[in-house]
C-alpha atoms as a PDB file:
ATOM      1  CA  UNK A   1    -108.595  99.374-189.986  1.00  0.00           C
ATOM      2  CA  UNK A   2    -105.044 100.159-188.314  1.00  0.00           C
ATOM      3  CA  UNK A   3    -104.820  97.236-186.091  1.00  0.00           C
ATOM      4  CA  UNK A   4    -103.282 100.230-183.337  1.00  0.00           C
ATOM      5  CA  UNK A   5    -106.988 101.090-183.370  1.00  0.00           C
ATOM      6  CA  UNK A   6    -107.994  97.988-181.740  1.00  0.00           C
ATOM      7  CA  UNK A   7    -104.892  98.237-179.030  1.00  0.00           C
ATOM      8  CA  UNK A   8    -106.323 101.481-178.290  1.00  0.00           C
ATOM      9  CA  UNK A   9    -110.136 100.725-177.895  1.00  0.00           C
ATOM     10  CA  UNK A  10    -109.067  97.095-176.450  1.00  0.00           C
ATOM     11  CA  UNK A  11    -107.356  99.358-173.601  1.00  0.00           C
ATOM     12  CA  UNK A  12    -110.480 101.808-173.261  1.00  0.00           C
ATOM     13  CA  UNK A  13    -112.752  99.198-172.774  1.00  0.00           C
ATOM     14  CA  UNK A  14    -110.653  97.582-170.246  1.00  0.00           C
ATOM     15  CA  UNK A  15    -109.384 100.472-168.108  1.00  0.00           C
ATOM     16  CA  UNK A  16    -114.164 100.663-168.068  1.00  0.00           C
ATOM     17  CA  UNK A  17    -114.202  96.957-167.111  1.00  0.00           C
ATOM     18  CA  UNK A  18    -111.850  97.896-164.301  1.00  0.00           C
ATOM     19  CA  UNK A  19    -112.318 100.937-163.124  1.00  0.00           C
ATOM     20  CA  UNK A  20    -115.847  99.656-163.181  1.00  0.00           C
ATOM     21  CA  UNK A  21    -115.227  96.871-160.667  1.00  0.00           C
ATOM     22  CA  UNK A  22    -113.122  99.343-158.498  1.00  0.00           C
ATOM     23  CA  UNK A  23    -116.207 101.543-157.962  1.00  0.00           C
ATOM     24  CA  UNK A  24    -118.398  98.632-157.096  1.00  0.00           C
ATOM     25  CA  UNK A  25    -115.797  97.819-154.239  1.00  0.00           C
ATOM     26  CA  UNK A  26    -115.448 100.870-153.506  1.00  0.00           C
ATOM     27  CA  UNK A  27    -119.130 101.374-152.726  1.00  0.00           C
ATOM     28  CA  UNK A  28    -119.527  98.041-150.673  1.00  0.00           C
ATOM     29  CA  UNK A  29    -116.113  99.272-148.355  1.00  0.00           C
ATOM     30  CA  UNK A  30    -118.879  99.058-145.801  1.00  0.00           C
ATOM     31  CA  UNK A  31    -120.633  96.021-146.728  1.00  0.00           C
ATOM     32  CA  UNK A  32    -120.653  92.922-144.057  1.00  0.00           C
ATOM     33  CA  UNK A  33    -119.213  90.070-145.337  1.00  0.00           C
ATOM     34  CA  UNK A  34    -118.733  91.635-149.186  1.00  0.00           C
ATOM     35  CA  UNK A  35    -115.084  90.134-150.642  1.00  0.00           C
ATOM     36  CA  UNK A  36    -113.284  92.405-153.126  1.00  0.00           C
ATOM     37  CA  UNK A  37    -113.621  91.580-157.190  1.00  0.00           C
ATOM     38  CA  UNK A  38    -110.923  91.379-159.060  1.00  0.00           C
ATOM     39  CA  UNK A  39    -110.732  91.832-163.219  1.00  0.00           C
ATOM     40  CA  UNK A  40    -108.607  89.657-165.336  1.00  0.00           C
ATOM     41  CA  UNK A  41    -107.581  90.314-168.516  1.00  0.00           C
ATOM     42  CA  UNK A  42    -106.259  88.272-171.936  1.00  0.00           C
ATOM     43  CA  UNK A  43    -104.021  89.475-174.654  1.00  0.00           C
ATOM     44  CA  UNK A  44    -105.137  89.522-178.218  1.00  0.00           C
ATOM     45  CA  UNK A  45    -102.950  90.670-181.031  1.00  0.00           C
ATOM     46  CA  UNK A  46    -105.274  91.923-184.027  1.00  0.00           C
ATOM     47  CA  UNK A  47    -102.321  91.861-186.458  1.00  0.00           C
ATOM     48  CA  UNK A  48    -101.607  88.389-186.719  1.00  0.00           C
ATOM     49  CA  UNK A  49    -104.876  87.196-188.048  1.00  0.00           C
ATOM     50  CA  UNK A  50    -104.674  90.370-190.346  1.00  0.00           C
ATOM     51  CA  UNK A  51    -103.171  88.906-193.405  1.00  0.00           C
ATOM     52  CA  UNK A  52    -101.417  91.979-194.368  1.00  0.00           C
ATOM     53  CA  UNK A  53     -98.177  91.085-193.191  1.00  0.00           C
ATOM     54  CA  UNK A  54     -98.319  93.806-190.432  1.00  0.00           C
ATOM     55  CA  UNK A  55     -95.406  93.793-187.825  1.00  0.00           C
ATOM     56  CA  UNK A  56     -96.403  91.898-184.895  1.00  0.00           C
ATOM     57  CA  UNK A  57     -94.772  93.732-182.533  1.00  0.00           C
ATOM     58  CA  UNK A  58     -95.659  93.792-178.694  1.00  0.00           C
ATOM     59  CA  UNK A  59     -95.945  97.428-177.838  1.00  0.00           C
ATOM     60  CA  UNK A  60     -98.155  98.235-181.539  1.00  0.00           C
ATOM     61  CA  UNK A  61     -99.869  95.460-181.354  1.00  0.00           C
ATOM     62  CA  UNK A  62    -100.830  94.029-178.301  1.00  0.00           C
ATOM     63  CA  UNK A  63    -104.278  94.393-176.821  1.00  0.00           C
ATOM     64  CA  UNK A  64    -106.406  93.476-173.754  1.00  0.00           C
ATOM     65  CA  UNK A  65    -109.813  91.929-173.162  1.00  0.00           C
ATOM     66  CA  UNK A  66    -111.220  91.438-170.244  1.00  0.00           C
ATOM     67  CA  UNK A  67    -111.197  87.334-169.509  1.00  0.00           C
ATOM     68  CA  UNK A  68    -113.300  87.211-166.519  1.00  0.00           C
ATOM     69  CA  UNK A  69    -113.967  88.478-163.121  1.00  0.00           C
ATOM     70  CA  UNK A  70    -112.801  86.649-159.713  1.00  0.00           C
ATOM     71  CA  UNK A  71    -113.646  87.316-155.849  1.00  0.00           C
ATOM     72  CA  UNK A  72    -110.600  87.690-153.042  1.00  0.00           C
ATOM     73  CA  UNK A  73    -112.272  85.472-150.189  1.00  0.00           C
ATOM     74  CA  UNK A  74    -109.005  86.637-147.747  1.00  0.00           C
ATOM     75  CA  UNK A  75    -110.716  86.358-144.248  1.00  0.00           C
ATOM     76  CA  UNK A  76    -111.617  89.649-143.154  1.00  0.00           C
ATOM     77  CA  UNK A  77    -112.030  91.374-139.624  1.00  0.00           C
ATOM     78  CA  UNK A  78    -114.615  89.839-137.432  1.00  0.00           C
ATOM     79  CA  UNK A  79    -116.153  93.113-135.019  1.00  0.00           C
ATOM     80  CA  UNK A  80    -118.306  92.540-131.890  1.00  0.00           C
ATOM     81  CA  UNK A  81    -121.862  93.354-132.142  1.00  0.00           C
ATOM     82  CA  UNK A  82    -123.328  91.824-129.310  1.00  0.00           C
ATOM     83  CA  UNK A  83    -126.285  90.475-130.975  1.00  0.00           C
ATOM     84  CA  UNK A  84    -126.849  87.073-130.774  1.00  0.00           C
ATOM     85  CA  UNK A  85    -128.197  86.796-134.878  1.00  0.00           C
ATOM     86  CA  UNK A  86    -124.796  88.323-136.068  1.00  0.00           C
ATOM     87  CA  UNK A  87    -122.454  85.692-136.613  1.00  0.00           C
ATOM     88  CA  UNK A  88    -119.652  85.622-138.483  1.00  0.00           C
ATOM     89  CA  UNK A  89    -117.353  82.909-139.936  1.00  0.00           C
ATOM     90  CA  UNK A  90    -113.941  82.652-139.475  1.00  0.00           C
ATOM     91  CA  UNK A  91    -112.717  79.732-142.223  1.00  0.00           C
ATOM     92  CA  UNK A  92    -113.062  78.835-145.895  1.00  0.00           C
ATOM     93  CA  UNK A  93    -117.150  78.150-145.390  1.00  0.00           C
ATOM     94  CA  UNK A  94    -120.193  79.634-146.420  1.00  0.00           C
ATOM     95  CA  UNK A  95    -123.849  80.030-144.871  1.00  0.00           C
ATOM     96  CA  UNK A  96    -126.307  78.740-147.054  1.00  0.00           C
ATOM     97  CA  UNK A  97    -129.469  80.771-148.118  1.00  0.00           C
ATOM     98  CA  UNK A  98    -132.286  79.554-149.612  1.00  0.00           C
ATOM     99  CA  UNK A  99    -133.467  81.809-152.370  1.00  0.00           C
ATOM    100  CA  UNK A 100    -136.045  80.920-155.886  1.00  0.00           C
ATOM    101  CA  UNK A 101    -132.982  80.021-157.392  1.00  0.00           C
ATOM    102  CA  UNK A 102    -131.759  77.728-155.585  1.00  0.00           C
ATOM    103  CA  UNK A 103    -129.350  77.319-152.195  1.00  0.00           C
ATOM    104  CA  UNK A 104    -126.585  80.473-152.222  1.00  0.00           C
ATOM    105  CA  UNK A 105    -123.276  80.980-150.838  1.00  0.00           C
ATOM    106  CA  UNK A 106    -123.219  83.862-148.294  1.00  0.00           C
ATOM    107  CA  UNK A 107    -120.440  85.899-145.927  1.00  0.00           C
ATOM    108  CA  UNK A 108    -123.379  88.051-144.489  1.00  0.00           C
ATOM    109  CA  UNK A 109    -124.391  86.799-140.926  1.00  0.00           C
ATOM    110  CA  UNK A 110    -126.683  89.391-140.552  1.00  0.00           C
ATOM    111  CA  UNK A 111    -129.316  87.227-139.432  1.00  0.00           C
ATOM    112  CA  UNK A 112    -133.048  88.047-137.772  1.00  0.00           C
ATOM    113  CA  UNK A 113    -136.065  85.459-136.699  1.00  0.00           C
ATOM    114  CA  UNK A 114    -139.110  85.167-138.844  1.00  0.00           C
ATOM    115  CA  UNK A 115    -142.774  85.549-137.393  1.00  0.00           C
ATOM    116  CA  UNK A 116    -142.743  81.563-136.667  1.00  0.00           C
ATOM    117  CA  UNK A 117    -138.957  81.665-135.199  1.00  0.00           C
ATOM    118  CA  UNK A 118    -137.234  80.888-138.621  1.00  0.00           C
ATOM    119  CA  UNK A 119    -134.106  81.490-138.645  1.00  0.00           C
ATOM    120  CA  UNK A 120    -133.808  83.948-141.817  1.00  0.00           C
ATOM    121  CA  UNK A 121    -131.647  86.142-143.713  1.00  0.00           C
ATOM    122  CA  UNK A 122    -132.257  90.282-144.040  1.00  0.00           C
ATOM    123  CA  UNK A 123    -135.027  90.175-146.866  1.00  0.00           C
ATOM    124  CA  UNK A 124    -136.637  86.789-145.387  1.00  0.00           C
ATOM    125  CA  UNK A 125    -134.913  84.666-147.178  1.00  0.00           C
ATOM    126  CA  UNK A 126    -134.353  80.889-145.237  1.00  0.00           C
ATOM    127  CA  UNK A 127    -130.680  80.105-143.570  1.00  0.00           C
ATOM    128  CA  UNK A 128    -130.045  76.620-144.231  1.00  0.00           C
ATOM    129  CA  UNK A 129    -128.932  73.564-142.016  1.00  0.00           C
ATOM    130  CA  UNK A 130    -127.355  70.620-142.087  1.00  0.00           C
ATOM    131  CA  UNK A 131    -130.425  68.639-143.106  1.00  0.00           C
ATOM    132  CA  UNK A 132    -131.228  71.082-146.198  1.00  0.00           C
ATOM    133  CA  UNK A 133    -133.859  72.834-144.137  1.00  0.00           C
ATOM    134  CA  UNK A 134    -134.616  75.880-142.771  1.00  0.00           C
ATOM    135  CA  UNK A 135    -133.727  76.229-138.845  1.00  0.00           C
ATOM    136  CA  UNK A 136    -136.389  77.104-136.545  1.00  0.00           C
ATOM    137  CA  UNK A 137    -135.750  78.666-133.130  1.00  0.00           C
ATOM    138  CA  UNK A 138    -138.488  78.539-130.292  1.00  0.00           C
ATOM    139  CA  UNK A 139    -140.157  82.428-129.554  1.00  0.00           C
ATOM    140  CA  UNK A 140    -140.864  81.480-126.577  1.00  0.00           C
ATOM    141  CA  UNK A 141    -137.811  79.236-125.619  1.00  0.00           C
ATOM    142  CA  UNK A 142    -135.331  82.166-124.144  1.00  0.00           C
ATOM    143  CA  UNK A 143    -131.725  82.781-125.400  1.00  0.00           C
ATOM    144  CA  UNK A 144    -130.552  80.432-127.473  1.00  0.00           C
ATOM    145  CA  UNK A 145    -126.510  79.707-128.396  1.00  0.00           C
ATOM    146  CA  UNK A 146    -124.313  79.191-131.902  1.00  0.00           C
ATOM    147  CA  UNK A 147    -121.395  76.909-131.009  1.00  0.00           C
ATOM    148  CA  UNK A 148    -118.557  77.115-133.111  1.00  0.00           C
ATOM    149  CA  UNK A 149    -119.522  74.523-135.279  1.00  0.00           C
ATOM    150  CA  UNK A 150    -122.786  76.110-136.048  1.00  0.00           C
ATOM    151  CA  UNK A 151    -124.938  74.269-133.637  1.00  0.00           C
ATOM    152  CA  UNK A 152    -127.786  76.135-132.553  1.00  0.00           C
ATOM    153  CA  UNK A 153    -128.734  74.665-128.991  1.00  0.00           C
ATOM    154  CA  UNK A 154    -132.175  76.630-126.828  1.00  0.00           C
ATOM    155  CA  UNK A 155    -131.274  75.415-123.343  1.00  0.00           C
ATOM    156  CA  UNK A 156    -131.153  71.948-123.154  1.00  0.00           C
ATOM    157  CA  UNK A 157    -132.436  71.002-126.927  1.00  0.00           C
ATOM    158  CA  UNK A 158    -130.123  70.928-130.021  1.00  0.00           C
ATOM    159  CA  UNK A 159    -132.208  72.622-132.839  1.00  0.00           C
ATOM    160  CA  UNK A 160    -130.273  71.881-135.597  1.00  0.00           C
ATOM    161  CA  UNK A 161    -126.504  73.062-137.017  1.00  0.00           C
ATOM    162  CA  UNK A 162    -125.680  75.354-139.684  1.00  0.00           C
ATOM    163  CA  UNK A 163    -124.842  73.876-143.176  1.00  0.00           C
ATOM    164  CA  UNK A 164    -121.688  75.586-143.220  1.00  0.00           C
ATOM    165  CA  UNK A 165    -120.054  74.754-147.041  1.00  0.00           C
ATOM    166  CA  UNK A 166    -116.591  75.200-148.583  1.00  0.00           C
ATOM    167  CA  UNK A 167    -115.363  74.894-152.186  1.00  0.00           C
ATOM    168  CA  UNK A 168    -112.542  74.185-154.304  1.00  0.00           C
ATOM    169  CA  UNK A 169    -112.209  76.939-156.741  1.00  0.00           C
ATOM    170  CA  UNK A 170    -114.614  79.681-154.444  1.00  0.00           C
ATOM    171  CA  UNK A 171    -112.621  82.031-156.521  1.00  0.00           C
ATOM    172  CA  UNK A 172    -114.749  81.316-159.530  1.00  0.00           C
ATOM    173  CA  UNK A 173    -117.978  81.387-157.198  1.00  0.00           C
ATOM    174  CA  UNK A 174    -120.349  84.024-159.561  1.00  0.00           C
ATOM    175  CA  UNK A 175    -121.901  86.906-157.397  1.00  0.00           C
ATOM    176  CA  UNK A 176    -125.667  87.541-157.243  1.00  0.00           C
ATOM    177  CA  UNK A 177    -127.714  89.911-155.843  1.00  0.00           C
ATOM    178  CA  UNK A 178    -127.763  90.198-151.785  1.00  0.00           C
ATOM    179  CA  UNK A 179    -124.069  89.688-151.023  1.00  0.00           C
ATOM    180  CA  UNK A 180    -124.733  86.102-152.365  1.00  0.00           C
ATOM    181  CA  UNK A 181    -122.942  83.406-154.514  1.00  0.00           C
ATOM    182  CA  UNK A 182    -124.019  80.852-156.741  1.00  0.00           C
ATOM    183  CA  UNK A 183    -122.172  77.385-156.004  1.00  0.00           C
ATOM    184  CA  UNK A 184    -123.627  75.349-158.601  1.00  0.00           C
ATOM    185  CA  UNK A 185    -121.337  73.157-160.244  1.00  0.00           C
ATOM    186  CA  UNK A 186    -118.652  73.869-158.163  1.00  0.00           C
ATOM    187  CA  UNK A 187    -116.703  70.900-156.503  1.00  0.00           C
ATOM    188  CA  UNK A 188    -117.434  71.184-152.861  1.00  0.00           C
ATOM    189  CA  UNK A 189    -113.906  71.310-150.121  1.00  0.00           C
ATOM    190  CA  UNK A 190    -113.700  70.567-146.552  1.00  0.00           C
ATOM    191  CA  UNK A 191    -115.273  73.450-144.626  1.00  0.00           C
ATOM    192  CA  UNK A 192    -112.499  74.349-142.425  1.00  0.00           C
ATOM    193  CA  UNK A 193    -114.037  77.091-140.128  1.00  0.00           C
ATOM    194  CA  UNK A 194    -115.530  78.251-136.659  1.00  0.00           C
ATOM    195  CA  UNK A 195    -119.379  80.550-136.298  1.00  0.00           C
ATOM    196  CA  UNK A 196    -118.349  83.235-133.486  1.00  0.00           C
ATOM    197  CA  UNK A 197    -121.693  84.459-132.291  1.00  0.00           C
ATOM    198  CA  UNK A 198    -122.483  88.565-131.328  1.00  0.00           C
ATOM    199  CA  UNK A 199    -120.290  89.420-134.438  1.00  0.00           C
ATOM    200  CA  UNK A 200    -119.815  90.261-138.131  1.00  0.00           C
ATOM    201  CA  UNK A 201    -116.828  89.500-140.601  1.00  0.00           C
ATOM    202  CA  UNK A 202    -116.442  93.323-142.097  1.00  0.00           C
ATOM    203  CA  UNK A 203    -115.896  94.027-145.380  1.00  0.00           C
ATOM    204  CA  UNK A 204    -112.240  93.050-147.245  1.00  0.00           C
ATOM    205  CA  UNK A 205    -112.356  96.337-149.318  1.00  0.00           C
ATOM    206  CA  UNK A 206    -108.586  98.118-148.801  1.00  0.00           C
ATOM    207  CA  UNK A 207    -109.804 101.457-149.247  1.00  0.00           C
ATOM    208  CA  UNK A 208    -106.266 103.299-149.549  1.00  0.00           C
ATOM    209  CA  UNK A 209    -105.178 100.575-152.163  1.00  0.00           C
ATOM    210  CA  UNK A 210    -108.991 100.872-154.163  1.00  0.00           C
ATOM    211  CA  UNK A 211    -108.243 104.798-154.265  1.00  0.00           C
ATOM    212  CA  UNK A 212    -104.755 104.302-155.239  1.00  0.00           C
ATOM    213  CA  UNK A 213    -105.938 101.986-158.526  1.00  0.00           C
ATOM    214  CA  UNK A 214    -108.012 104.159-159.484  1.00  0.00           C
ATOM    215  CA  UNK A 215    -106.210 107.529-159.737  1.00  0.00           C
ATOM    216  CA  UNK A 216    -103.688 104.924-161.435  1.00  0.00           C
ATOM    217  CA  UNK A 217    -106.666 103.905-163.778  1.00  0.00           C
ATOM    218  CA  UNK A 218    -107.896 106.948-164.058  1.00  0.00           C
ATOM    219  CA  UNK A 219    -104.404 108.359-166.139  1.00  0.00           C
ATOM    220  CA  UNK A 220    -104.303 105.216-168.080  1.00  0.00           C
ATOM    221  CA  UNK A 221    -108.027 105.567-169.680  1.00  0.00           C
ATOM    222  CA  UNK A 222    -106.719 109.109-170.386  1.00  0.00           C
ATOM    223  CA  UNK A 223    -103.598 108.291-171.787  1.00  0.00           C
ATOM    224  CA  UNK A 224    -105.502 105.778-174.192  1.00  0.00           C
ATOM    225  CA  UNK A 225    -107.825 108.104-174.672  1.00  0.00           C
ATOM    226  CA  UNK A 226    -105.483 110.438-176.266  1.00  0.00           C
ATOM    227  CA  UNK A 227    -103.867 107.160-178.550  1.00  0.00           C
ATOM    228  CA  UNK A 228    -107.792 106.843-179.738  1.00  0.00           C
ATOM    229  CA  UNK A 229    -108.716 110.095-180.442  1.00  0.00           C
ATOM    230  CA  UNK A 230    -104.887 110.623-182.354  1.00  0.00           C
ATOM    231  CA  UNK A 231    -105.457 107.606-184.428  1.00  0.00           C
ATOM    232  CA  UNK A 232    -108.679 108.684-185.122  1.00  0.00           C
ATOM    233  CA  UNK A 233    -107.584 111.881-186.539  1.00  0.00           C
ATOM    234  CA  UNK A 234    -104.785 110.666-188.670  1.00  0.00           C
ATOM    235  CA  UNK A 235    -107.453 108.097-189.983  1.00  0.00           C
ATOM    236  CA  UNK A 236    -109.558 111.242-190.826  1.00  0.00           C
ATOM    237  CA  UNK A 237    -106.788 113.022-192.462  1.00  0.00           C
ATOM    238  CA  UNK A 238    -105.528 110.058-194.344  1.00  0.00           C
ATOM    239  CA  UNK A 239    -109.376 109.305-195.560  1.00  0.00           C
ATOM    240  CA  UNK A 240    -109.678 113.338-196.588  1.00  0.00           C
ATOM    241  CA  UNK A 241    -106.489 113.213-198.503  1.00  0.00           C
ATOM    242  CA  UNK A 242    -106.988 109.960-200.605  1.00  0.00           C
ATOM    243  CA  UNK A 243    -110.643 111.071-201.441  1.00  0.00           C
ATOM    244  CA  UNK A 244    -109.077 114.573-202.413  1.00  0.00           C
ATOM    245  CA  UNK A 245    -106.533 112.587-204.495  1.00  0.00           C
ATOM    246  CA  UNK A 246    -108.696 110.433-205.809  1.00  0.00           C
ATOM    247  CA  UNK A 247    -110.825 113.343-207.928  1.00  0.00           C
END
């Protein structure tokens, strides 16, 4: 096949990939905590491992594949709430969440107390401290305070301190479900950050710039749309016209 097919459907499927990780920003503009994905993509060049002595030049030739997929942890805006569960972090760390598969990386502060004063995340999942356990707060033991550091004091008695966690490459940190990340195998970094209690880090989603990229996107897919579909039909034609010639 004319390698200039590949280029084409290489481009397709990579103007998807990204216009597909636009829309899932997009969508989470609102999201607490969420960090904007970014796509990166490889070159490939179907004509050099052709054998048919094809020219190798960059603008026939050249493709793209998508390599992989990498989060912008930029600090975003922290907005008062005046709830004393929301916290936010300002800093390279992460809450951790236990979950069945395992302790996860998390932005969200939306926190809540569970029916025996755990100290849990929106779907009941367990917020972590510095010990590897769950916190507890007291019902019954009034207010109680996050100090920068993420020690949770109830009057007079320190309860415990968040196991706030940083990491080398948090780029690379895969996203699950919940607003979560997975940090396993990932070297661990100084946590470098402060808790700020009665708010939430918003989202890091630039809106205007998201919308921009993809009305930019949007022309590209069309444009190699139109290569596709005009190689296509010059295969067609070619393919009609040997068979014809052929008889």
């Amino acid at each position: 096949m004319d390698p200039a097919y590949y280029v084409a459907a290489g481009s397709l499927k990579a103007r998807s990939f990204h216009l597909e990780t636009l829309s899932n920003n997009l969508a989470n503009s609102n999201t607490v905590g969420y960090k904007t994905e970014r796509s990166f993509f490889s070159v490939f060049n179907k004509a050099r491992s052709s054998g048919r002595n094809l020219p190798l030049s960059q603008a026939v030739n050249d493709g793209t594949v998508l390599a992989q997929r990498g989060m912008d942890f930029s600090q975003g805006t922290s907005k008062p709430t005046g709830r004393n569960l929301d916290l936010a972090i300002e800093g390279n760390a992460f809450f951790m969440i236990q979950t069945p598969q395992g302790p996860q990386a998390t932005r969200d502060g939306r926190f809540q107390l569970g029916p025996k004063g755990e100290l849990q995340a929106l779907d009941g999942a367990s917020v972590l401290g510095k010990n590897g356990q769950p916190l507890q707060i007291n019902p019954e033991g009034g207010a109680f305070t996050v100090g920068p550091d993420g020690t949770l004091q109830q009057g007079q008695t320190v309860l415990g301190r968040l196991d706030l966690r940083a990491y080398k490459t948090s780029s690379a940190l895969p996203r699950m479900g919940s607003n979560r990340y997975d940090p396993t195998g990932l070297q661990e970094a100084p946590a470098t950050a402060t808790v700020s209690q009665g708010y939430l880090e918003q989202s890091g989603v630039d809106v205007a710039s998201t919308m921009v990229d993809m009305i930019r996107l949007n022309r590209l897919f069309e444009m190699s749309l139109k290569v596709a579909s005009t190689i296509t039909n010059d295969l067609d034609a070619r393919s009609i016209n040997d068979i014809a010639a052929a008889r």
